[in-house]
Protein backbone atom coordinates (compact mmCIF):
# COMPACT_ATOMS: atom_id res chain seq x y z
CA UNK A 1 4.17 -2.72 9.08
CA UNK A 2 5.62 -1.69 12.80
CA UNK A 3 8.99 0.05 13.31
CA UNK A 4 11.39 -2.67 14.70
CA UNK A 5 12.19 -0.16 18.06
CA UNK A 6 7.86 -0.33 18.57
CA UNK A 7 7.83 -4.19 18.01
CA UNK A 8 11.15 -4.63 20.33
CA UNK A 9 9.80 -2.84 23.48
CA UNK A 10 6.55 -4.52 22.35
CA UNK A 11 7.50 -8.20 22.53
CA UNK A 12 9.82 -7.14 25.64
CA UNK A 13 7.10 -6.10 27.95
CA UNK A 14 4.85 -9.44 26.87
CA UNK A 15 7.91 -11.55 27.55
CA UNK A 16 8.43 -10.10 31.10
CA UNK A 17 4.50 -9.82 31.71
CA UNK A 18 4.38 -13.57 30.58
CA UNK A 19 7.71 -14.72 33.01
CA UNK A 20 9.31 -16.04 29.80
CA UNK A 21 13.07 -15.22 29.03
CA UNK A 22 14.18 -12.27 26.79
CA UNK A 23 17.01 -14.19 25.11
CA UNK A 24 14.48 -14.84 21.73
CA UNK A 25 13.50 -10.84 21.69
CA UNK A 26 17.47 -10.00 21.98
CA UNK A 27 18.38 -12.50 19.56
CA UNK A 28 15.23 -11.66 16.90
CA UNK A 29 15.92 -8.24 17.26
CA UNK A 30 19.37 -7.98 16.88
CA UNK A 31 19.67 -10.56 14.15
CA UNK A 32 17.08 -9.15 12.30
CA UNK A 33 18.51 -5.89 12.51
CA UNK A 34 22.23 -6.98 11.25
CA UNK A 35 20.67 -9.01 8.15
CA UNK A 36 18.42 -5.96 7.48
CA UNK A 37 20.63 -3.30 7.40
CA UNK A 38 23.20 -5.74 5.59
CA UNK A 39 21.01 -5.63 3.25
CA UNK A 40 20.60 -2.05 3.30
CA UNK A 41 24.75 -2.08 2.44
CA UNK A 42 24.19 -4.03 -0.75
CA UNK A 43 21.69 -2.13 -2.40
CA UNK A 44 23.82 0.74 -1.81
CA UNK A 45 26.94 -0.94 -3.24
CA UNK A 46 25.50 -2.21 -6.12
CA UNK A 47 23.42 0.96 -6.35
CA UNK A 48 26.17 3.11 -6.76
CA UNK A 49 28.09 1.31 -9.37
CA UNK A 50 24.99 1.70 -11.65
CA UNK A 51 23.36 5.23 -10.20
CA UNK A 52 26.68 7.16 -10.18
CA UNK A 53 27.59 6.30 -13.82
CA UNK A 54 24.04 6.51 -15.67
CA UNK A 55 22.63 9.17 -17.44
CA UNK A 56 19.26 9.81 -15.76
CA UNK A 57 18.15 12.37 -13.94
CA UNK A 58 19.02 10.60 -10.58
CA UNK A 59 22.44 9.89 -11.19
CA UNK A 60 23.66 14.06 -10.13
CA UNK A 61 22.08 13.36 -6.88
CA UNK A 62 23.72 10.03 -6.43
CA UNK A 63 26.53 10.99 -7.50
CA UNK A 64 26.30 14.01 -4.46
CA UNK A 65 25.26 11.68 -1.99
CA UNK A 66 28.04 9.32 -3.16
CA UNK A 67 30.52 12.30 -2.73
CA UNK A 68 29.54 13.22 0.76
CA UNK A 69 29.08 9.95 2.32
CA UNK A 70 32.84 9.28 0.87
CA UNK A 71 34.00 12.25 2.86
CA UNK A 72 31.48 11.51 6.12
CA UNK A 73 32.48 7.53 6.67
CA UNK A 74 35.88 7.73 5.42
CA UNK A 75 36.22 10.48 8.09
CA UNK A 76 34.36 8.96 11.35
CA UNK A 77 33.01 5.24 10.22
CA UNK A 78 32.66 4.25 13.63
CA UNK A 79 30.70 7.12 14.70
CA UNK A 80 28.63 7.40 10.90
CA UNK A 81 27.80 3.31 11.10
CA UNK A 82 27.49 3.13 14.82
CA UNK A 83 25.62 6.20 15.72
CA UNK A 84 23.79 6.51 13.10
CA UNK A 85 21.83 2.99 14.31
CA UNK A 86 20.47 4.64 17.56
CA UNK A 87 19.28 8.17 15.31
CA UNK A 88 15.34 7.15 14.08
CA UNK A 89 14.91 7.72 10.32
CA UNK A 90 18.96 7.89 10.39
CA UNK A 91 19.19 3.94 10.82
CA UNK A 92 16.81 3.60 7.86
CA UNK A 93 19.19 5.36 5.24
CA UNK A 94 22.73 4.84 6.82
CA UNK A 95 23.19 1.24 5.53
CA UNK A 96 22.29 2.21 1.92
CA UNK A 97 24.20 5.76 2.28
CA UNK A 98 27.38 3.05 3.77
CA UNK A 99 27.37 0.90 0.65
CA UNK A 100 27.42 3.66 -1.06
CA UNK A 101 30.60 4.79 0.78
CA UNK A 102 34.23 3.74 0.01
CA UNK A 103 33.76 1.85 3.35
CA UNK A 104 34.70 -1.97 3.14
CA UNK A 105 31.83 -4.34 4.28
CA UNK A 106 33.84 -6.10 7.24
CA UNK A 107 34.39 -2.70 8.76
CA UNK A 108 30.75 -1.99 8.37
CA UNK A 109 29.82 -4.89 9.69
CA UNK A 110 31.67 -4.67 13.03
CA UNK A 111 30.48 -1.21 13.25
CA UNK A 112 26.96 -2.20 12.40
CA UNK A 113 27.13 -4.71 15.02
CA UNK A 114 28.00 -2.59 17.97
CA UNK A 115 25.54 -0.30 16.75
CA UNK A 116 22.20 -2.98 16.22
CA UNK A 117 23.17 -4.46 20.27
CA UNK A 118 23.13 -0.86 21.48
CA UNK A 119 20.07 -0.19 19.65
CA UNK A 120 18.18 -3.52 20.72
CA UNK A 121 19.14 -2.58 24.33
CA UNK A 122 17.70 0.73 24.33
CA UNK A 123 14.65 -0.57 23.07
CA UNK A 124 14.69 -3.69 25.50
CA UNK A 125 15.37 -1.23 27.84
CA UNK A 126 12.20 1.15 27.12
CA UNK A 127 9.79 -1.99 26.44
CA UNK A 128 10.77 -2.96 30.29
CA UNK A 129 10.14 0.43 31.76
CA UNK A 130 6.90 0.75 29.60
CA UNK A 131 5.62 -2.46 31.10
CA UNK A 132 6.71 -1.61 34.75
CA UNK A 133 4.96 1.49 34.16
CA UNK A 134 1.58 0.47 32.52
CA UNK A 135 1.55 -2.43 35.53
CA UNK A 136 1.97 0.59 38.32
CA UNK A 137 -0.61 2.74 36.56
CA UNK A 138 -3.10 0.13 36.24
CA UNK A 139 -2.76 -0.58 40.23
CA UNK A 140 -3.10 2.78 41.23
CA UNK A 141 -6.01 3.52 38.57
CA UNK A 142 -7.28 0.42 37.20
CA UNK A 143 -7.49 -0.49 33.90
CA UNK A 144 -10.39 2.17 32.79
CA UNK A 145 -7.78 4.78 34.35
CA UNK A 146 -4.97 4.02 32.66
CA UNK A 147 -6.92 3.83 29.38
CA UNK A 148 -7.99 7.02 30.06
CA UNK A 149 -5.01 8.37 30.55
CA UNK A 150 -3.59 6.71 27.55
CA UNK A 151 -6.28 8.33 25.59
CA UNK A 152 -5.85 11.82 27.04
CA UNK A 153 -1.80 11.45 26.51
CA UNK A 154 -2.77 10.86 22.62
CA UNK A 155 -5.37 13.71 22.38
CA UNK A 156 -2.91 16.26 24.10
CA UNK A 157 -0.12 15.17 21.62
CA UNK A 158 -2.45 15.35 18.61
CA UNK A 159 -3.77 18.91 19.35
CA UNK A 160 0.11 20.33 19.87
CA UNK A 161 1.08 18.70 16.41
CA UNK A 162 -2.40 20.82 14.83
CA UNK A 163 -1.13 23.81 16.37
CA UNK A 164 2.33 23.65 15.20
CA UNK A 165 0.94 22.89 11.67
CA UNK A 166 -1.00 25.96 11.71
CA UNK A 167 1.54 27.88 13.01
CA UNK A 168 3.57 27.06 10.20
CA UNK A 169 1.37 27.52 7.53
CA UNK A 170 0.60 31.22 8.98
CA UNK A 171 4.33 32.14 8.77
């Protein structure tokens, strides 16, 4: 599977590299997005109604999470729904931790909305500037360059993640 921002810049920069309009990526992404995190709202509705009232050992937590999302979208919905979309790992929970809130479903949803059309512009936005930029570096180093570069990029980044792992493991 690839994270939806990855495959949005993705199929952005092939749609501009191939001339053809961005109108399908827009409407893919942010569709996609809206049914997906609508989704996300269910489980957590339904969820709760069964987690919060059982017996097992999961229902304490839920019943925590269910307390504090109460207090965090009854508080600042717009902000918790619409924010919350443009926050990695964040936009993966919020629509569950949402149904799970007192929060009614057309309020999510216009939240939600302004929040997936932000988020598929930012990464419409970075797809675009990651194309421009592989095209430039490619004329100024050729292909072999930029792979190079590429490579080196990834290397650097992989040693500085080791190092902070061992770091942390000493402490």
């Amino acid at each position: 599977m690839v994270p939806s921002g990855l495959a949005t810049s993705l199929a952005t920069a092939v749609a501009l590299e191939e001339g053809v309009t961005l109108l399908p990526v827009a409407a893919a992404a942010t569709i996609g997005g809206a049914i997906g995190d609508s989704l996300g709202f269910w489980i957590g509705r339904k969820g709760r109604e069964r987690w919060v009232e059982g017996s097992a050992r999961w229902a304490g937590l839920v019943r925590e999470i269910h307390a504090e999302a109460s207090r965090i979208f009854g508080g600042h919905p717009f902000l918790s729904v619409t924010v919350a979309r443009l926050i990695s790992f964040v936009r993966t929970v919020m629509p569950m931790v949402a149904g799970m809130s007192p929060l009614p479903y057309p309020r999510y949803l216009s939240y939600e909305l302004v929040g997936v059309v932000l988020w598929c512009a930012l990464y419409m936005m970075m797809g675009a500037a990651a194309g421009e930029g592989w095209e430039r570096v490619v004329r100024l180093f050729g292909v072999g360059g930029a792979l190079l570069f590429v490579a080196l990029a990834v290397a650097v980044w992989w040693l500085w993640r080791r190092r902070l792992r061992r770091r942390k493991r000493s402490t």
